[in-house]
Protein backbone atom coordinates (compact mmCIF):
# COMPACT_ATOMS: atom_id res chain seq x y z
CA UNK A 1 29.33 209.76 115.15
CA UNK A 2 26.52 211.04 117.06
CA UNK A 3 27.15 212.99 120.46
CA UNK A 4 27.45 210.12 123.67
CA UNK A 5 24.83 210.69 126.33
CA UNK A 6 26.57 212.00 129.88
CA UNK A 7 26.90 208.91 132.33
CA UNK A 8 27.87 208.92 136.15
CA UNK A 9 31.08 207.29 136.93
CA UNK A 10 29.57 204.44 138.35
CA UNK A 11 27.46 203.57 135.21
CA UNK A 12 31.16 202.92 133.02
CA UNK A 13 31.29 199.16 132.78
CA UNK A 14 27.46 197.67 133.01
CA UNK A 15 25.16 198.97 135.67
CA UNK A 16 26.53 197.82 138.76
CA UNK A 17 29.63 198.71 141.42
CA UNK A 18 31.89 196.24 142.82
CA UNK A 19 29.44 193.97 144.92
CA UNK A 20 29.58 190.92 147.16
CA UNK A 21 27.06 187.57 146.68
CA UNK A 22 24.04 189.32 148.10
CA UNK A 23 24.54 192.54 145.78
CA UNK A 24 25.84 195.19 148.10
CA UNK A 25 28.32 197.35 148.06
CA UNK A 26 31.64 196.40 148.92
CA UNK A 27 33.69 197.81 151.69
CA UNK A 28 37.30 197.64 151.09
CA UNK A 29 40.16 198.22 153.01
CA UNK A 30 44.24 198.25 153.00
CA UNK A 31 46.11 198.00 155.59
CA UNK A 32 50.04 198.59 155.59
CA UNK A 33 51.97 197.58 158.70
CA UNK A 34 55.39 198.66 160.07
CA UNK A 35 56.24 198.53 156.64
CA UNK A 36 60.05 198.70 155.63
CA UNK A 37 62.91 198.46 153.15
CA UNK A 38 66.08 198.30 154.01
CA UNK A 39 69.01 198.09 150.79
CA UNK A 40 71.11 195.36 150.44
CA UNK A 41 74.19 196.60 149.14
CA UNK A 42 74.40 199.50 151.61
CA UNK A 43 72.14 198.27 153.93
CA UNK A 44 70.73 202.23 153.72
CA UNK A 45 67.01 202.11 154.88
CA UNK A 46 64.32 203.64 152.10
CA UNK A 47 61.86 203.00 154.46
CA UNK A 48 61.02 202.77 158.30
CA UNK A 49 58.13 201.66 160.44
CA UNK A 50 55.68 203.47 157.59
CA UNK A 51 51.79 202.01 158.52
CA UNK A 52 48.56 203.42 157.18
CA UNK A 53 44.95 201.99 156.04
CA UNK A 54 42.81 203.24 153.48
CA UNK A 55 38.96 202.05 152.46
CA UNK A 56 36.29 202.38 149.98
CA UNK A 57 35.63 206.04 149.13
CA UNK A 58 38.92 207.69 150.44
CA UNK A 59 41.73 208.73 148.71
CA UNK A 60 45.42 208.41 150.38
CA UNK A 61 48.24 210.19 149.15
CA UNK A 62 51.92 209.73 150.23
CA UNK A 63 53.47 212.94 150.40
CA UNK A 64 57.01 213.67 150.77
CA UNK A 65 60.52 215.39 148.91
CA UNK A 66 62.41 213.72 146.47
CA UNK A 67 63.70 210.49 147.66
CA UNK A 68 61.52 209.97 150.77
CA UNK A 69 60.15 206.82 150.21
CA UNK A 70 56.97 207.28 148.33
CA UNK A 71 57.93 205.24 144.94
CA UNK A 72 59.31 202.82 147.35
CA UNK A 73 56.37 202.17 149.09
CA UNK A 74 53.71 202.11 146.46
CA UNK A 75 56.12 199.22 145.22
CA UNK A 76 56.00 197.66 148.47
CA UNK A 77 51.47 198.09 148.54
CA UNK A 78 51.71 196.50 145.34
CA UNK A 79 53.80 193.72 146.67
CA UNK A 80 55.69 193.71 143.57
CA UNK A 81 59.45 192.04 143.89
CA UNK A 82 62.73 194.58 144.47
CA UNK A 83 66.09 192.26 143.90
CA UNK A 84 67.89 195.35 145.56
CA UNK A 85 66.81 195.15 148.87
CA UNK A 86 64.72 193.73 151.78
CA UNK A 87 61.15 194.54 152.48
CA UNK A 88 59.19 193.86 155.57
CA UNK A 89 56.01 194.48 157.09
CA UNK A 90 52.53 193.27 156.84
CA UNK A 91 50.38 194.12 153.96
CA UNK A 92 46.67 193.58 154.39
CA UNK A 93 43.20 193.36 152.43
CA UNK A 94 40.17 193.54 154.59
CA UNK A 95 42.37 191.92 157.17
CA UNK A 96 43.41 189.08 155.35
CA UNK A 97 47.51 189.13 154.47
CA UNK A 98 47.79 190.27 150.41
CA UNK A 99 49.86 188.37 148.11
CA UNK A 100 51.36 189.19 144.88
CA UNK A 101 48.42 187.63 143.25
CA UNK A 102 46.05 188.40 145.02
CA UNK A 103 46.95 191.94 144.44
CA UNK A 104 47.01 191.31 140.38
CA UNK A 105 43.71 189.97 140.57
CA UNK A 106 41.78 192.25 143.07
CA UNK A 107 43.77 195.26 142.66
CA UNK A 108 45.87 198.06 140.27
CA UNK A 109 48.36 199.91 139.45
CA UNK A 110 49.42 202.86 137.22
CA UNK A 111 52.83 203.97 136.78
CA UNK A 112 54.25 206.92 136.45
CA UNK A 113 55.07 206.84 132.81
CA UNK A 114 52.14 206.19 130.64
CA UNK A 115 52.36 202.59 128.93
CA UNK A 116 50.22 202.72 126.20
CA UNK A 117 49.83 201.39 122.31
CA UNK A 118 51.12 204.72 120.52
CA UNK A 119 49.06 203.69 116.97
CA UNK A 120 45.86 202.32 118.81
CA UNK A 121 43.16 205.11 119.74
CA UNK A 122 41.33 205.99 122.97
CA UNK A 123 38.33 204.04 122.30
CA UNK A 124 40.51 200.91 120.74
CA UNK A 125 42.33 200.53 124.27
CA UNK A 126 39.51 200.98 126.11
CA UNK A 127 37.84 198.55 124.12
CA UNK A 128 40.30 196.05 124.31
CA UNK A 129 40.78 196.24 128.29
CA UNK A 130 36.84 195.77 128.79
CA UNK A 131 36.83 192.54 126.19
CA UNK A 132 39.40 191.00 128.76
CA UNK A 133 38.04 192.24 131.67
CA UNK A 134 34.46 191.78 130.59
CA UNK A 135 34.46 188.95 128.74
CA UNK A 136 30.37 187.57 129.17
CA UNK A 137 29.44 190.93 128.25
CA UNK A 138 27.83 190.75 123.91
CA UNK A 139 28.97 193.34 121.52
CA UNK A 140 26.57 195.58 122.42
CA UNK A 141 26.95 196.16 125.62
CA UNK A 142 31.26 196.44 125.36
CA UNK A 143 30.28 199.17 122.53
CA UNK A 144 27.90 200.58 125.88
CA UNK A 145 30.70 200.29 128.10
CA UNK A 146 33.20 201.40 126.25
CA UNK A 147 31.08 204.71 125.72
CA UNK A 148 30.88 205.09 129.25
CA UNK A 149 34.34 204.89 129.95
CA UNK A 150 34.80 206.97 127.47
CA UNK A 151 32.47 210.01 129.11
CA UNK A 152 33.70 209.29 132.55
CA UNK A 153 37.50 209.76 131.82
CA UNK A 154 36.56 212.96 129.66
CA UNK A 155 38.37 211.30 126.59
CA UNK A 156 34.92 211.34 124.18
CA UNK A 157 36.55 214.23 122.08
CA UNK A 158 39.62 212.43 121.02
CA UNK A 159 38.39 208.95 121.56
CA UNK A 160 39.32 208.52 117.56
CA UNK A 161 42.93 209.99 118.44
CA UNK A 162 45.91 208.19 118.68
CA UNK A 163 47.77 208.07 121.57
CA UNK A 164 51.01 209.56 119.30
CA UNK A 165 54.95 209.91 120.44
CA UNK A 166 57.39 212.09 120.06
CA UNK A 167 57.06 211.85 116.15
CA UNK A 168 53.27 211.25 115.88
CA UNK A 169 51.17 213.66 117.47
CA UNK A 170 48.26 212.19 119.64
CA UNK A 171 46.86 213.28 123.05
CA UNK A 172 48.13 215.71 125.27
CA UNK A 173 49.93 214.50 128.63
CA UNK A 174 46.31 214.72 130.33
CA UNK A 175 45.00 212.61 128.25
CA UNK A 176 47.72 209.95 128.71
CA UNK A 177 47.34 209.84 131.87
CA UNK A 178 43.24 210.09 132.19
CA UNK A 179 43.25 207.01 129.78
CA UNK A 180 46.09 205.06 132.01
CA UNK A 181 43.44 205.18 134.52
CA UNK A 182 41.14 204.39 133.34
CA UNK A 183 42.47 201.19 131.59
CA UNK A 184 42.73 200.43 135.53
CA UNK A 185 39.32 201.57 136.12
CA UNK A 186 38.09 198.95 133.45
CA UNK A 187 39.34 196.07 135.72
CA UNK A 188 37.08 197.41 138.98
CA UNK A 189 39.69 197.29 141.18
CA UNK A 190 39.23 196.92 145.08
CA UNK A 191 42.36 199.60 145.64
CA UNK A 192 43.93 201.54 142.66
CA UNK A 193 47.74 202.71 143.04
CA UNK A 194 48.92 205.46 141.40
CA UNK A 195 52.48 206.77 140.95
CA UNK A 196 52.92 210.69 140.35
CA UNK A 197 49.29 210.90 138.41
CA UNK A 198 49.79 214.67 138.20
CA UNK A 199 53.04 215.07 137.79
CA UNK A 200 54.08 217.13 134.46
CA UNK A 201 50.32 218.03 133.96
CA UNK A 202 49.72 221.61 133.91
CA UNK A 203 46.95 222.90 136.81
CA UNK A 204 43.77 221.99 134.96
CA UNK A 205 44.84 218.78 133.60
CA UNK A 206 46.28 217.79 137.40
CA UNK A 207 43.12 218.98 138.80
CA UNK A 208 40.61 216.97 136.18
CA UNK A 209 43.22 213.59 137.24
CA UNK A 210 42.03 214.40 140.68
CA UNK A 211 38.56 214.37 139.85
CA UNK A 212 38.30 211.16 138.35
CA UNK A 213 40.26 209.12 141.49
CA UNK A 214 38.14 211.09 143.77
CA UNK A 215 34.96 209.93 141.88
CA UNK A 216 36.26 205.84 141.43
CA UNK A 217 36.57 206.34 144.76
CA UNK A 218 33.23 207.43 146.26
CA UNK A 219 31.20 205.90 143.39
CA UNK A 220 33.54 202.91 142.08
CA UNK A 221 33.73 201.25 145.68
CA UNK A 222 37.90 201.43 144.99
CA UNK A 223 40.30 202.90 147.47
CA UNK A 224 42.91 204.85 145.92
CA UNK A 225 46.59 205.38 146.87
CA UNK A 226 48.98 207.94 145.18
CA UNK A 227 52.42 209.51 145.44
CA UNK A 228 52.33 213.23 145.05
CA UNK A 229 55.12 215.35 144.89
CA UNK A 230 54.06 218.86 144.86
CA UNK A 231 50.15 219.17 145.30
CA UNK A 232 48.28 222.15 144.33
CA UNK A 233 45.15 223.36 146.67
CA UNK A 234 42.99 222.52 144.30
CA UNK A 235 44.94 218.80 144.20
CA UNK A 236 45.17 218.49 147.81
CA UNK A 237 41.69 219.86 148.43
CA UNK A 238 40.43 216.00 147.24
CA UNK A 239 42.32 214.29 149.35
CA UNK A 240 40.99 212.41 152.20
CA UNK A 241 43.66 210.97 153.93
CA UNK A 242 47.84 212.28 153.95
CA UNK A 243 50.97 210.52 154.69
CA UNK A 244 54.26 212.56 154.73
CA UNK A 245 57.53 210.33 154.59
CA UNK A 246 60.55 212.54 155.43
CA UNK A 247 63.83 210.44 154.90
CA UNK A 248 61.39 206.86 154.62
CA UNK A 249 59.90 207.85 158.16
CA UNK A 250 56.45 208.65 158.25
CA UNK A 251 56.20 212.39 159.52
CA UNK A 252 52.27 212.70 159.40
CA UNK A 253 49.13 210.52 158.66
CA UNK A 254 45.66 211.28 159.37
CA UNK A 255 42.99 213.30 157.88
CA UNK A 256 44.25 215.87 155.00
CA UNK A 257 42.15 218.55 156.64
CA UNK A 258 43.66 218.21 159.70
CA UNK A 259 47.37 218.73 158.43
CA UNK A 260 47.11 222.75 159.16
CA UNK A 261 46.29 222.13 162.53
CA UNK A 262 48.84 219.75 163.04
CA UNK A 263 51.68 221.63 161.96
CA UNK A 264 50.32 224.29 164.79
CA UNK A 265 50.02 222.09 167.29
CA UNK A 266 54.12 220.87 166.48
CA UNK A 267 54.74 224.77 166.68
CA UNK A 268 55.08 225.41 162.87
CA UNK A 269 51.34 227.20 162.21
CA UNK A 270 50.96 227.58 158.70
CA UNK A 271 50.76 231.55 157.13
CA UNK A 272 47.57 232.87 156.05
CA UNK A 273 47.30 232.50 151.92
CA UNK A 274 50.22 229.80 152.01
CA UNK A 275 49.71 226.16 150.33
CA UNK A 276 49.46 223.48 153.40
CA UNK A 277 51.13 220.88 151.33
CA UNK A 278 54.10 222.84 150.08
CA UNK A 279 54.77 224.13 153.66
CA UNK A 280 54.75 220.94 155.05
CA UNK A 281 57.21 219.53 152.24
CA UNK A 282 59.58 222.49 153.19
CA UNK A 283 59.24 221.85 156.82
CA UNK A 284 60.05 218.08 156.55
CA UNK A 285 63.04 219.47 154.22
CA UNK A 286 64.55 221.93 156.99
């Protein structure tokens, strides 16, 4: 097959972003208001008076230890139903309450564990999620977008692979998760959700998952939430926006760039050659 011409992001599915009637850009923004969850059976609270927003171009991630609240919440953004306990709060979409299916139709989600067909190939995923997400487009132009994709998620070298299991090799971790995305990515989603995308990925595959949210964001019109556990510089370095939950409370949101100087002003200044995010994950832990 001959080599794929390099496309921008925003070129993956046709020619054109997310757009309202007249053809402009879309603006998007969540909202998430004293948002809570409180267990049944224990009546233990996950979560506690958490708020936040996030709009087109920025990328939010919840921060926090192990058990903090952050799986919790993206469950709660994503409106989806949790038997165990009680949830409560207001959940908006450019200031209009979100439902359940309103979020399946204007938004997305990708877990933390990869859900993909392990005998279908990159290209015959991608394929298939632009045929049901696209479905006016001809032949020719799914082949075009499914190129694009394709280029944009990095996959063009293995888009003949198999995703593979444990018995059948296939693509590497990375991979999984750069095509989980963009399966997402084929829907144009107004916000994007993502659970742990770099967790188990080794420092250049983490960093290259980064990459891609941080370009659907700025060139895709999508706002992006994820739940990171341990961030590297390079990691934290795209984010625009933080939220740390310590023990489902929020302890910080606001700008990621402004973290440092928060911790200072709280009397905890950060050392010289020391990762913000890790600090701040220890200092929540104390």
């Amino acid at each position: 097959m001959p080599k794929l011409a390099r496309y921008p992001i925003e070129t993956i599915i046709g020619d054109k972003l997310r757009a309202d009637d007249g053809g402009h850009a879309r603006e998007t923004t969540l909202a998430f208001h004293e948002c809570s969850f409180t267990l049944k059976k224990t009546g233990e609270s996950l979560l506690r008076g958490v708020s936040g927003a996030v709009r087109t171009g920025q990328v939010l991630a919840v921060l926090g230890p192990s058990g903090s609240g952050k799986t919790t919440l993206l469950k709660l953004l994503a409106l989806k139903a949790m038997p165990a306990g009680v949830s409560r709060g207001l959940v908006t979409l450019d200031g209009q309450r979100l439902s359940a299916e309103g979020f399946a139709r204007q938004c997305a989600s990708v877990e933390q564990t990869d859900s993909l067909w392990t005998y279908l190939s990159c290209r015959e995923q991608l394929q298939y999620a632009i045929d049901l997400c696209e479905p006016n487009l001809d032949r020719t132009e799914r082949w075009v977008a499914t190129n694009r994709l394709l280029l944009a998620l990095g996959l063009e070298s293995c888009q003949d692979t198999r995703v593979g299991n444990a018995l059948i090799k296939g693509l590497s971790g990375g991979q999984k998760r750069r095509l989980s995305i963009g399966l997402a990515l084929a829907k144009k989603p107004a916000v994007l959700l993502c659970d742990e995308p770099t967790s188990g990925l080794d420092a250049a595959s983490a960093a290259a998952v980064m990459r891609l949210l941080k370009e659907a964001s700025e060139r895709l019109g999508t706002a992006v939430v994820c739940t990171l556990h341990q961030p590297s510089p390079s990691v934290f370095a795209r984010l625009d926006l933080a939220l740390v939950l310590s023990g489902g409370r929020p302890a910080y949101y606001g700008a990621a760039c402004e973290l440092s100087s928060f911790l200072s002003s709280v009397g905890r200044p950060v050392p010289q050659h020391t990762n913000v995010a890790d600090f701040m994950l220890d200092a929540v832990n104390a």
